[in-house]
Protein backbone atom coordinates (compact mmCIF):
# COMPACT_ATOMS: atom_id res chain seq x y z
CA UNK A 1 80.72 192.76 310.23
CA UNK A 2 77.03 192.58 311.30
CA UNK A 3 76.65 193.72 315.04
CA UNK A 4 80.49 192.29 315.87
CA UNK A 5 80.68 192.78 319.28
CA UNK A 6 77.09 191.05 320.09
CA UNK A 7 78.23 187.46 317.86
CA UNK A 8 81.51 187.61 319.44
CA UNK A 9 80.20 187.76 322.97
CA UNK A 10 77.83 185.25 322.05
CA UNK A 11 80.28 182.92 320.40
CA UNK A 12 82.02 182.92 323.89
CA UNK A 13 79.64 182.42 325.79
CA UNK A 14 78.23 179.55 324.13
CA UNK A 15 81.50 177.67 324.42
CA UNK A 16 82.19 178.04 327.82
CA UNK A 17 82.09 175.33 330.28
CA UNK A 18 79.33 176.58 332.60
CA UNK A 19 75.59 176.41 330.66
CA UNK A 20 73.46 179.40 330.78
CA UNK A 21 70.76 180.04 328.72
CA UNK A 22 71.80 183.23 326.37
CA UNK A 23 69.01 185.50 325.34
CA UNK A 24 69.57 188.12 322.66
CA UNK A 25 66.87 190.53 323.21
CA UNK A 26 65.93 194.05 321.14
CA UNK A 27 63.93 195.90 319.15
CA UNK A 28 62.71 194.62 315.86
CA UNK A 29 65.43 194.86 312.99
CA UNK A 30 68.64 195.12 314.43
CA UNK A 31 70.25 192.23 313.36
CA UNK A 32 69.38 189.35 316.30
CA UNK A 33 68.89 186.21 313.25
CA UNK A 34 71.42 187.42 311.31
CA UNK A 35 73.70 187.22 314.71
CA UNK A 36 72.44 183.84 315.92
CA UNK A 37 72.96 182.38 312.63
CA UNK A 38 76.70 183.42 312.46
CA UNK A 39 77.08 181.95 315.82
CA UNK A 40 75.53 178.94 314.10
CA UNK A 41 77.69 179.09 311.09
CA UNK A 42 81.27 179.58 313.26
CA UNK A 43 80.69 176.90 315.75
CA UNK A 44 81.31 173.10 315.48
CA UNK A 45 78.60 171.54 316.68
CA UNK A 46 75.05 170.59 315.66
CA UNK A 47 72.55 173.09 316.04
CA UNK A 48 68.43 173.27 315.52
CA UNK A 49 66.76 176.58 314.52
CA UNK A 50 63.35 177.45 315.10
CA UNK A 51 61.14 180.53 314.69
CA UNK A 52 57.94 181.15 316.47
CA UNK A 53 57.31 184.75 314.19
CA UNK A 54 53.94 183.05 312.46
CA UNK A 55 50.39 184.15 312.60
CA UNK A 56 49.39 182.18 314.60
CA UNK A 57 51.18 182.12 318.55
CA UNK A 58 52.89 179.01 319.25
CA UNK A 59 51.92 176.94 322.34
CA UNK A 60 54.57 174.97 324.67
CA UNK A 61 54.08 171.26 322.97
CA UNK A 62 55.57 173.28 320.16
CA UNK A 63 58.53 174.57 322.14
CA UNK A 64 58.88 171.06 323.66
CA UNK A 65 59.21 169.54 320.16
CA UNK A 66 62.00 171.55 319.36
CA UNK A 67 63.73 171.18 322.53
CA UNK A 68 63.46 167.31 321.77
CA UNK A 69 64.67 167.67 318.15
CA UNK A 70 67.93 169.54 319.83
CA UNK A 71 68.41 167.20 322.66
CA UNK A 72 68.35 164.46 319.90
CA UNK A 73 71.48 166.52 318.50
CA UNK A 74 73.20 166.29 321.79
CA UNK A 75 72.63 162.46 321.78
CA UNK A 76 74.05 161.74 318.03
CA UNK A 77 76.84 163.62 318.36
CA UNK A 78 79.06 161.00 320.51
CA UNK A 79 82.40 162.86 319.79
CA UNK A 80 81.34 166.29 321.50
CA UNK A 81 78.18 165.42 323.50
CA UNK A 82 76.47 168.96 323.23
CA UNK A 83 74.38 170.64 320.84
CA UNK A 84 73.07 174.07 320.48
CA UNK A 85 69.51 175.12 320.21
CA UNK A 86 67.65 178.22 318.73
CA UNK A 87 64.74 179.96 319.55
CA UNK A 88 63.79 182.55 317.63
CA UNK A 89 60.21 185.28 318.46
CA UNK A 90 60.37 183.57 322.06
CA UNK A 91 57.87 185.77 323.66
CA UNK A 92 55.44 184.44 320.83
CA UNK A 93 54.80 181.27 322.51
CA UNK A 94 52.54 180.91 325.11
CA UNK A 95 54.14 180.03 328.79
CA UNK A 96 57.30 179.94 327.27
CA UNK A 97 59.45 180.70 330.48
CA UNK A 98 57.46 178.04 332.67
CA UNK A 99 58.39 175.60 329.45
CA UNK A 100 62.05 176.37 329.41
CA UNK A 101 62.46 176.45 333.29
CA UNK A 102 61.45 173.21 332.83
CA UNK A 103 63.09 171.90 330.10
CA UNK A 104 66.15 173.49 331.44
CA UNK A 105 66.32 171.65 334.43
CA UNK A 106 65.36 168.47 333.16
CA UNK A 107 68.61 168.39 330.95
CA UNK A 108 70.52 169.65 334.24
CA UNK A 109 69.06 166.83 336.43
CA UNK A 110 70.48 164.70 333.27
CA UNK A 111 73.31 166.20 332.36
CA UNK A 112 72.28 166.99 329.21
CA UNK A 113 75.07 169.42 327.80
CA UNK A 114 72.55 171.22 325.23
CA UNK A 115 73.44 174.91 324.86
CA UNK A 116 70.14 176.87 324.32
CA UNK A 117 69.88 180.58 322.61
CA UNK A 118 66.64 182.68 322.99
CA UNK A 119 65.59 185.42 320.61
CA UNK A 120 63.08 188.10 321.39
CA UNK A 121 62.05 191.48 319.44
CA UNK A 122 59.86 192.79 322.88
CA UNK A 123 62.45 193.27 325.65
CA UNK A 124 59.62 193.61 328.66
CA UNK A 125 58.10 190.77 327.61
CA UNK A 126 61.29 188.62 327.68
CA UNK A 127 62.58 189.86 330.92
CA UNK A 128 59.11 189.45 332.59
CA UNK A 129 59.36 185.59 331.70
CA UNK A 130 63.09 185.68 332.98
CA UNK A 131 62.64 187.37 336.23
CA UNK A 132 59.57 185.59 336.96
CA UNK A 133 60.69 182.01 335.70
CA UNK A 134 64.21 181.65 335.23
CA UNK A 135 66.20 183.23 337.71
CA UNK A 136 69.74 182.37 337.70
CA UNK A 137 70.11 180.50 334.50
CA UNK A 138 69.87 183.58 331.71
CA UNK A 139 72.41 186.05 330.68
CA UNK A 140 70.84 188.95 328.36
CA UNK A 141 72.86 190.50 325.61
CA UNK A 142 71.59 193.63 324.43
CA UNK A 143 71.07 193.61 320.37
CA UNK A 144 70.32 197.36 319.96
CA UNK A 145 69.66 199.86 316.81
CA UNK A 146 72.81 200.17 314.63
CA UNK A 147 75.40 202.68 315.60
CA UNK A 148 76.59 205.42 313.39
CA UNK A 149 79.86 203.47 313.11
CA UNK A 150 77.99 200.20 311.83
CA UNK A 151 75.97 202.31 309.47
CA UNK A 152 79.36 204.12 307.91
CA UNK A 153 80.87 200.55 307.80
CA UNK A 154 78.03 198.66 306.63
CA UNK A 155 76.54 200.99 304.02
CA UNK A 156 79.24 204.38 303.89
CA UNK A 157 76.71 206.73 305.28
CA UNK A 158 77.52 209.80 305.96
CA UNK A 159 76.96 211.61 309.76
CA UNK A 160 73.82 213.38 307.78
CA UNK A 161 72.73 210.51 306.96
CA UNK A 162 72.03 208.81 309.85
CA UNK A 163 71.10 211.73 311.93
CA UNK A 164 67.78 211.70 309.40
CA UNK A 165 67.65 207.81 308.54
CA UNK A 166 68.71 206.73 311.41
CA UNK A 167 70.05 203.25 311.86
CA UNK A 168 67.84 200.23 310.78
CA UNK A 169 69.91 198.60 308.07
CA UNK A 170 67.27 197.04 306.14
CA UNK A 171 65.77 200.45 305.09
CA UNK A 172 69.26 201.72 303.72
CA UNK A 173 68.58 200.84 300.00
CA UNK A 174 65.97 202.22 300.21
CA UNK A 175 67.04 206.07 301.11
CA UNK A 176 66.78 206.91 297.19
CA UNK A 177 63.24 206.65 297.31
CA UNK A 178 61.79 208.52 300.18
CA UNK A 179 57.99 207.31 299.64
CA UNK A 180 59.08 203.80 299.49
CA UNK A 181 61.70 204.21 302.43
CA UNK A 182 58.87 206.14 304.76
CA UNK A 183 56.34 203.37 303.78
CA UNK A 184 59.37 200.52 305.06
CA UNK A 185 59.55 202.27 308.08
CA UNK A 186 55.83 202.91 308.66
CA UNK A 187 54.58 199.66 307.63
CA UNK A 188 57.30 197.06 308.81
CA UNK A 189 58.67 198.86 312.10
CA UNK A 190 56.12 201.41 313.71
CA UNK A 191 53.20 199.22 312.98
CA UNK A 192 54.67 195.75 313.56
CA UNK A 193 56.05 196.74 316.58
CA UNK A 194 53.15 198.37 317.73
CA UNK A 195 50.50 195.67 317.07
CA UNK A 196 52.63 192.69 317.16
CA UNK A 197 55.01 193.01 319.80
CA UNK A 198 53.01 196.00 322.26
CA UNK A 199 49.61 195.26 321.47
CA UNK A 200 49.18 191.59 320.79
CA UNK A 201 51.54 190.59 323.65
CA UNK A 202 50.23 193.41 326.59
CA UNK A 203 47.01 194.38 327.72
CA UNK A 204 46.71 197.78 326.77
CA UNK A 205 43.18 199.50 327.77
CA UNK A 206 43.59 202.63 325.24
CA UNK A 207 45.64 201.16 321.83
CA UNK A 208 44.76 204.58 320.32
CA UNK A 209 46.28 206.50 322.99
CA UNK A 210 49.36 204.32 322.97
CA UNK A 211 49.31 205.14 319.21
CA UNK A 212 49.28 208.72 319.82
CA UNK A 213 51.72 209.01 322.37
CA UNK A 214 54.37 207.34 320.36
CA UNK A 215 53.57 210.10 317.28
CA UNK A 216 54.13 212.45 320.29
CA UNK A 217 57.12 211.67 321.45
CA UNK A 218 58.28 211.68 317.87
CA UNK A 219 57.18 215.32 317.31
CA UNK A 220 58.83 216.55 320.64
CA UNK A 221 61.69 214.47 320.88
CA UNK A 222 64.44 216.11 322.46
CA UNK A 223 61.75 218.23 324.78
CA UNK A 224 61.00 218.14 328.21
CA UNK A 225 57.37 217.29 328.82
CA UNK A 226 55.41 217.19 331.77
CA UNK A 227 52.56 213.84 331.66
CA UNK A 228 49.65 216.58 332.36
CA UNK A 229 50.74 218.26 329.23
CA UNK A 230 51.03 215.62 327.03
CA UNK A 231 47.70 214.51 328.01
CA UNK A 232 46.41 217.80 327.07
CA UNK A 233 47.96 217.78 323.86
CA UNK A 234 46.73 214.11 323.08
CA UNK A 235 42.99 215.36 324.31
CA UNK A 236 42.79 212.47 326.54
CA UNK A 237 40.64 212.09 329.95
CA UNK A 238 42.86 209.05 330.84
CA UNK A 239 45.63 209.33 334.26
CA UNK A 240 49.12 210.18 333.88
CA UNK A 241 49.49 206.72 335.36
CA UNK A 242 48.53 204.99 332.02
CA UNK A 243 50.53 207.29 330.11
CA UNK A 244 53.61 206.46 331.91
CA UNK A 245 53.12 202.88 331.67
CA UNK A 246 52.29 203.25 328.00
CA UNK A 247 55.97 205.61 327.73
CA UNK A 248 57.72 202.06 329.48
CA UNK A 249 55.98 199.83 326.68
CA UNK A 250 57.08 202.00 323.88
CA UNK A 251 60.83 202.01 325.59
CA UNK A 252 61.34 198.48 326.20
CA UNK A 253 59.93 198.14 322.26
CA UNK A 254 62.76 200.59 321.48
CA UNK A 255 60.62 203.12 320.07
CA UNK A 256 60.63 206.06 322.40
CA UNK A 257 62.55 206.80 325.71
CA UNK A 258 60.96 208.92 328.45
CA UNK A 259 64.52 210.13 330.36
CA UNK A 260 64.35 211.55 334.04
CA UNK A 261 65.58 214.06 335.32
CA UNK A 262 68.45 213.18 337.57
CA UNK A 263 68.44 214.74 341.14
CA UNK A 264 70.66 212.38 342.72
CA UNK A 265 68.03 210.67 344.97
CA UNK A 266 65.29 207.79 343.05
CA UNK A 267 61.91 209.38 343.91
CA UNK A 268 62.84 212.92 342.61
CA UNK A 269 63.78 211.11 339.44
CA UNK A 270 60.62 209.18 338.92
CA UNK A 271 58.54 212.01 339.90
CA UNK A 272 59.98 214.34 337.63
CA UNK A 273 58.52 215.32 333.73
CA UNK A 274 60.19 213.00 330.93
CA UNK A 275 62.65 214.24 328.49
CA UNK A 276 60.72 212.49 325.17
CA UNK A 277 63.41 210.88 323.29
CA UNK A 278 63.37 208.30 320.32
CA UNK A 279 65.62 205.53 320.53
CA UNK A 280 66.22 205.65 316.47
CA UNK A 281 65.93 208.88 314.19
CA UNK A 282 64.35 206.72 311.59
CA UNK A 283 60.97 207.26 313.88
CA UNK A 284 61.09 210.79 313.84
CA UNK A 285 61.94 212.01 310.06
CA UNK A 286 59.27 208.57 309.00
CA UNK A 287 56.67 210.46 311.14
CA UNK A 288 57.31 214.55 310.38
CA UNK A 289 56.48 213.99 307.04
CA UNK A 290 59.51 215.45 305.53
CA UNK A 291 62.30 214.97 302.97
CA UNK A 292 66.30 215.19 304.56
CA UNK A 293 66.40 218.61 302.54
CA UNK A 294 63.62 220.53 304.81
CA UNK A 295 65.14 219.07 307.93
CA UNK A 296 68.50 220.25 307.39
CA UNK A 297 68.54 223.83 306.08
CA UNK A 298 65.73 224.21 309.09
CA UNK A 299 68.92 225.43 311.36
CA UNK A 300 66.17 224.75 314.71
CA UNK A 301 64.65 221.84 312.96
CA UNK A 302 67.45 220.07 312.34
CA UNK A 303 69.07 220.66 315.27
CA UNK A 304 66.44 217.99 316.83
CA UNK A 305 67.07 215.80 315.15
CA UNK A 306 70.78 216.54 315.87
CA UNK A 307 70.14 216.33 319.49
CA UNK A 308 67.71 213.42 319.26
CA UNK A 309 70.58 211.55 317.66
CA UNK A 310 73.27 212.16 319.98
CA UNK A 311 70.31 210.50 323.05
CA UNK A 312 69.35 207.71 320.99
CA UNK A 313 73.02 207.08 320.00
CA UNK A 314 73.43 206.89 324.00
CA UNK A 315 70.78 204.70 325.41
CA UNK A 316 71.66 202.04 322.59
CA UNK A 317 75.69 202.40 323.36
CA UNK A 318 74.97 202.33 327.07
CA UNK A 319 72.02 199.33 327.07
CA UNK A 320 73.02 196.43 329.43
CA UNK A 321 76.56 198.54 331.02
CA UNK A 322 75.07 200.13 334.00
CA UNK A 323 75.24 204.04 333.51
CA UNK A 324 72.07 205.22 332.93
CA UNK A 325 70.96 208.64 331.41
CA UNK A 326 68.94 211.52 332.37
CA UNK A 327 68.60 215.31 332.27
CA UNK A 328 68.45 217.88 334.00
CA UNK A 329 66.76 221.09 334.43
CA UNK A 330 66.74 223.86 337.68
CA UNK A 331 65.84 227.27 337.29
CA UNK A 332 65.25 227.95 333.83
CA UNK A 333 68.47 225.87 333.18
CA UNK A 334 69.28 222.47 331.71
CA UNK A 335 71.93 220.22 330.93
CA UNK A 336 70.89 217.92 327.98
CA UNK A 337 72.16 214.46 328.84
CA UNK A 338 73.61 213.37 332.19
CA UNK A 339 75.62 210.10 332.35
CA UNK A 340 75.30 208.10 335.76
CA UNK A 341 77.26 205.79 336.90
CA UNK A 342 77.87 204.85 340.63
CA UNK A 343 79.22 208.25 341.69
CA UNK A 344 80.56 209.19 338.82
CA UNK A 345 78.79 211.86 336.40
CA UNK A 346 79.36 213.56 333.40
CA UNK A 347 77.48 216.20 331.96
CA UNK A 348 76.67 216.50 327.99
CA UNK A 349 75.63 219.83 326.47
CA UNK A 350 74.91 219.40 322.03
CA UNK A 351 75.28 222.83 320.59
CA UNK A 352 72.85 221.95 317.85
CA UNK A 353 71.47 225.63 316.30
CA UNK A 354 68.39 224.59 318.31
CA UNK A 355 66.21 227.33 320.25
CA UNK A 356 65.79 226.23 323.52
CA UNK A 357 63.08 228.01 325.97
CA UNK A 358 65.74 227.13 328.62
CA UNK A 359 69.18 228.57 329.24
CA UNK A 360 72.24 226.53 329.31
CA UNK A 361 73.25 224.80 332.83
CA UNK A 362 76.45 223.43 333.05
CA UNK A 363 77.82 225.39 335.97
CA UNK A 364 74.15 225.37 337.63
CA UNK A 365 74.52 221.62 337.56
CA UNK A 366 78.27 221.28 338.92
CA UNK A 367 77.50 223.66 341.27
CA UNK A 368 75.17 221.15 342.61
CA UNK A 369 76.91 217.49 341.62
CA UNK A 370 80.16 216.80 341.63
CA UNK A 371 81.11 216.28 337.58
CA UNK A 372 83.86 214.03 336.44
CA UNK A 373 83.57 215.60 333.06
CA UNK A 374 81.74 218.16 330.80
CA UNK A 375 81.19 217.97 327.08
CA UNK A 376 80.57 220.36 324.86
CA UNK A 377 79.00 218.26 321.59
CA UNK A 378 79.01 220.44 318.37
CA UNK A 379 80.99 223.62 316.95
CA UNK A 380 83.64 224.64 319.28
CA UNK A 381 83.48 220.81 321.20
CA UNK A 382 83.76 216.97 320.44
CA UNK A 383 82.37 216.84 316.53
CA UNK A 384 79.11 215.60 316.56
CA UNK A 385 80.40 212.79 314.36
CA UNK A 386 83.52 212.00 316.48
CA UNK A 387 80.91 211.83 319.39
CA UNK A 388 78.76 209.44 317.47
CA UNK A 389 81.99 207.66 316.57
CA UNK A 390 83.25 206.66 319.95
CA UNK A 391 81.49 204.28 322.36
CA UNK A 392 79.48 206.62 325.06
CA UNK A 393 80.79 204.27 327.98
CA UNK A 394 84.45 205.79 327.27
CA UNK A 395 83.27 209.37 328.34
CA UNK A 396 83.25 207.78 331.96
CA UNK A 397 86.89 206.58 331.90
C-alpha cells in the first residue's frame, strides 16, 4: 500500500483523544493526497477537503471558509461530535499560520472537537509558519520520496531501476519512453518545484543562480565541494553566504542535500565544504542527459549514481527520527556516510566501481570516534539492494 507507514501513523493520530493539528509535509509527488484521502476513506466521521494548489494564492477569508464548512461537520454530526478537516498546498495561502493559530484556539476556547490535517509540498515554508505561529499544537510527519521497497512493491522494479529512475511513482509508466519520462520529470518536478514552491514562496535575489546550483549538485552528486569552488564553476560574483542559503532551499524542497562533514563538535560541521547529494536519483539521470544503458556499463559513472542512491535512500529513511548524516574526510581520507545519533555512530563505506581522488578512511575515522558499527555497502559487504531494502534507522540498533 501507498506510503503505509505515513497513513497508519496518521490514522492514529487522528483518533486519539488529545487534538493536535497533524501536518504531512514533503516534497512534491510522494504521495501526501493520496495518504490524506485514505485517512479520509478509513475513518468514520465527516470530513471536508480543500486544496489551495490554484493559480492564483489563496488568502485567509478563504481558509476561514473552509474551517467554517468543517466546524459545521462537527455540529451535524450529534452522535460523534467531531469532524475532520483537510488542507491541502497550505503554504499557498497567505498568513496561513496566523489564520490557523487562530482558528485553532477558537475551537479550543469552545470545545470544538474538529480534527484538522495540513498538507504542504515546501517543508521550510511550513515549518517557518509552525515555529513562528503554532507552537505546541502541530506534530509533523515526514511524507518523503518512495523507498526502493515501495517502488519493488508498488511497480516490481528492479534495484537498477531505481538507482537510475529513482523513486517518484507517477513517472514509473513512463520508464519505456525515456523522452517522455525526462520531460515528466523536467517539466512537473524540477520546474514546479523550483518556481512554485522555491521561487514564488521565498525571496530569492539570484533565481538563475539557484537554477544553476541545483544542475550542480546534480552533476557532482556524491562529491565533496567546497562553496568557493562551486561558485567558480557556476561563474558567479555572488557570497558563499547566498549559495548556502540557496543549498537549504533546494533541501527543504527535497531536491538536493548539502551533507557536513561530521567532526563531532557543531561549528566544525557548519564550517566545513558540503558533500552535494540529491535526495532522489530521478534528478540526476533527468539532468545528465542520458539513457540507463550509458550510465550503467560506465563502471565510474554508474557508480554515482550507485552512491548517490544509497545517501538519498538515507536522508528520506532517516527524515523526522533524529540521526542525522554527514561525511567525513581527514587527510586525503573519507568515509562516505556517517550516521549520528546521540553518541552513537556508524560509519558507511559503498564500494561502488567509483574513482575516488580520496583514499578510503574507515580506520582513520575510528581511530578518531568511537564507531558502533562499520559497513561495507557493495561486493564483499551488505548488497546494495539488501541495504536499500532495510530501514537505515536499524543500522543503529
Amino acid at each position: 500500500m501507498y506510503k503505509r507507514h505515513a497513513h497508519k501513523i496518521l490514522l492514529k493520530r487522528i483518533l486519539e483523544p488529545r487534538r493536535f493539528i497533524q501536518v504531512l509535509a514533503g516534497p512534491r509527488q510522494t504521495g501526501k493526497t493520496t495518504i490524506a484521502r485514505q485517512a479520509t476513506d478509513d475513518l468514520k466521521m465527516p470530513f471536508h477537503y480543500a486544496a489551495a494548489d490554484e493559480p492564483a494564492l489563496k488568502d485567509r477569508s478563504w481558509l476561514e471558509q473552509q474551517w467554517e464548512t468543517a466546524r459545521i461537520h462537527c455540529r451535524s454530526d450529534r452522535r460523534m461530535n467531531n469532524a475532520l478537516l483537510v488542507l491541502d498546498e497550505i503554504h499557498k495561502v497567505t498568513g496561513w499560520s496566523e489564520t490557523v493559530k487562530r482558528l485553532w484556539d477558537e475551537d479550543t476556547l469552545s470545545g470544538t472537537p474538529l480534527r484538522v490535517v495540513l498538507l504542504g509540498s515546501a517543508p521550510l515554508l511550513v515549518r517557518r509558519g509552525l515555529s513562528e505561529s503554532l507552537a505546541g499544537r502541530f506534530e509533523i510527519i515526514p511524507v518523503t520520496h518512495w523507498s526502493f521497497n515501495e517502488m519493488k512493491e508498488a511497480f516490481g522494479w528492479s534495484v537498477g531501476q531505481y538507482i537510475f529512475y529513482g523513486g517518484y511513482p507517477g513517472s514509473a509508466p513512463l520508464i519505456s519512453d525515456h523522452e517522455r519520462w525526462v520531460r515528466y520529470i523536467n517539466d512537473s518536478l524540477i520546474e514546479t518545484s523550483i518556481s512554485r514552491d522555491i521561487l514564488l514562496m521565498t525571496r530569492v535575489d539570484k533565481p538563475a543562480l539557484l537554477r544553476r546550483l541545483f544542475e550542480l549538485g546534480c552533476s557532482y552528486s556524491g562529491q565533496i565541494l567546497s562553496y568557493q569552488k562551486m561558485l567558480g564553476q557556476l561563474q558567479d560574483a555572488g557570497n558563499t553566504t547566498t549559495l548556502a542559503h540557496y543549498l537549504e532551499l533546494l533541501g527543504e524542497a527535497g531536491m538536493l542535500a548539502g551533507l557536513q562533514k561530521y567532526a563531532g563538535q557543531q561549528v566544525r560541521q557548519r564550517a566545513s565544504s558540503p558533500k552535494l547529494l540529491v535526495m532522489n536519483t530521478a534528478l540526476m539521470s533527468a539532468i545528465s542527459g542520458k539513457l540507463s544503458n550509458e550510465v550503467m556499463k560506465d563502471t565510474d559513472l554508474w557508480g554515482r549514481w550507485v552512491e548517490s542512491a544509497i545517501g538519498s535512500s538515507l536522508l528520506n529513511g532517516l527524515s523526522g527520527k533524529n540521526i542525522r548524516v554527514f561525511y567525513w574526510r581527514g587527510n586525503n581520507r573519507e568515509v562516505d556516510f556517517i550516521l549520528n545519533k546521540g553518541k552513537e555512530i556508524v560509519a558507511i563505506e559503498v564500494k561502488s566501481g567509483r574513482k575516488k581522488s580520496n583514499l578510503p578512511g574507515m580506520d582513520a575515522f575510528s581511530g578518531e570516534f568511537k564507531v558502533k558499527r562499520k559497513l561495507l555497502v557493495g561486493p564483499q559487504g551488505v548488497p546494495i539492494e539488501d541495504f536499500l531494502s532495510t530501514p537505515p534507522e536499524k543500522w543503529l540498533e
